[in-house]
Protein backbone atom coordinates (compact mmCIF):
# COMPACT_ATOMS: atom_id res chain seq x y z
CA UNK A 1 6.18 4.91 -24.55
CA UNK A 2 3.26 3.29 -23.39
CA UNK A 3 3.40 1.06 -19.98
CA UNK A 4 1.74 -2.03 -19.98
CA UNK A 5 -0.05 -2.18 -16.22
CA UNK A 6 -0.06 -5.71 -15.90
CA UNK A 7 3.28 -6.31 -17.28
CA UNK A 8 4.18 -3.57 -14.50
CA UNK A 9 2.56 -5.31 -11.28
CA UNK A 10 3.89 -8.93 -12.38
CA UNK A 11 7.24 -7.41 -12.15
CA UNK A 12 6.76 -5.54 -8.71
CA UNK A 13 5.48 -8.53 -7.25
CA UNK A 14 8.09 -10.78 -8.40
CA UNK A 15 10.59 -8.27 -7.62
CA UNK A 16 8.99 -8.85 -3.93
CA UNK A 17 9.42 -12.35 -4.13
CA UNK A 18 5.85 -13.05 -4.41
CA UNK A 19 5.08 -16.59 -5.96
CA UNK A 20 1.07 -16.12 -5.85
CA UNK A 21 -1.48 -13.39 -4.61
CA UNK A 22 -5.40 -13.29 -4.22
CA UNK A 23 -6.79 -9.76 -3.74
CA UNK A 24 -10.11 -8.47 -2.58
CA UNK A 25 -10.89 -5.63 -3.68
CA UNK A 26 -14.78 -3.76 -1.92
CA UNK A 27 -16.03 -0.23 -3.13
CA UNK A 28 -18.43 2.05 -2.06
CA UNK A 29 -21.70 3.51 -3.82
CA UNK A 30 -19.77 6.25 -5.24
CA UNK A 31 -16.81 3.98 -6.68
CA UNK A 32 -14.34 4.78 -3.76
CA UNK A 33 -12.07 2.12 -2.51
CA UNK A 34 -13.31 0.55 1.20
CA UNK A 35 -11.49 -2.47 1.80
CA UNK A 36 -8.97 -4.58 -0.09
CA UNK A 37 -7.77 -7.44 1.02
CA UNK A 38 -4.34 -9.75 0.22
CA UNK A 39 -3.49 -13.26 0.34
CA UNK A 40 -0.26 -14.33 -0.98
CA UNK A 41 2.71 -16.96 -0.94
CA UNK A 42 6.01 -14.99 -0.54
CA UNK A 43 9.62 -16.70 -0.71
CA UNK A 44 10.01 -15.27 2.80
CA UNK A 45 6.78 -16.66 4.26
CA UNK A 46 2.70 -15.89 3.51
CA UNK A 47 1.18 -12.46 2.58
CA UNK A 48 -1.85 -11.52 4.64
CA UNK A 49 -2.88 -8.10 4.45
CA UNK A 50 -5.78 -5.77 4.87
CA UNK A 51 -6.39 -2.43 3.95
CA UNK A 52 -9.47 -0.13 5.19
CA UNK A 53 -10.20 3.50 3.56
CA UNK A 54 -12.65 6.08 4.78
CA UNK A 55 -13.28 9.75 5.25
CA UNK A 56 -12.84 10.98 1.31
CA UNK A 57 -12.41 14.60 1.21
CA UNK A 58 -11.52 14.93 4.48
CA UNK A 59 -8.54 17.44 5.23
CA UNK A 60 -5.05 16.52 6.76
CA UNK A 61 -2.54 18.64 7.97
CA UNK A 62 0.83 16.89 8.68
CA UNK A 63 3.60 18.48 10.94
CA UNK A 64 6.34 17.22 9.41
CA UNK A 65 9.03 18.37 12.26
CA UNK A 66 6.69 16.50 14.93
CA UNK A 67 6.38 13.12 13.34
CA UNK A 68 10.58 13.10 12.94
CA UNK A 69 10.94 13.88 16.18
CA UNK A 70 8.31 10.75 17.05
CA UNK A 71 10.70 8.61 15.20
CA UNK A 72 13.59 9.35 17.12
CA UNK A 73 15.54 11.24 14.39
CA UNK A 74 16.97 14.80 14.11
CA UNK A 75 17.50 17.45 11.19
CA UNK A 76 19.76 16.50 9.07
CA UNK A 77 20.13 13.07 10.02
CA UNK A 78 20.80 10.51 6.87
């Protein structure tokens, strides 16, 4: 079955309660996302967002066990 992408995002952002939506969308020389930007009118109040991307290709390690413990939960915790 093939998923129609715009039929897809209307219904994420109206599942969000989002009535209208302007986005900015800046790329690099090589095609790589830099900035996007969002204005919107939600139910619940405006939308105002801003995204920034940078260092492609750069390597992460995560410590899982480290960042739970940062938010104040344990193992096992639901």
């Amino acid at each position: 079955m093939r998923v129609d992408p715009i039929a897809s995002v209307k219904k994420q952002l109206s599942g969000a309660g989002i009535t209208t939506e302007k986005a900015d969308i800046r790329v690099d020389k090589n095609d790589l996302l830099v900035k996007r930007t969002e204005r919107g009118r939600m139910k619940t109040g405006e939308l105002d967002r801003a995204v920034f991307c940078s260092d492609y290709g750069t390597r992460v390690t995560v410590d899982f066990q480290k960042l739970v413990e940062q938010q104040g939960c344990t193992a096992g915790a639901s």
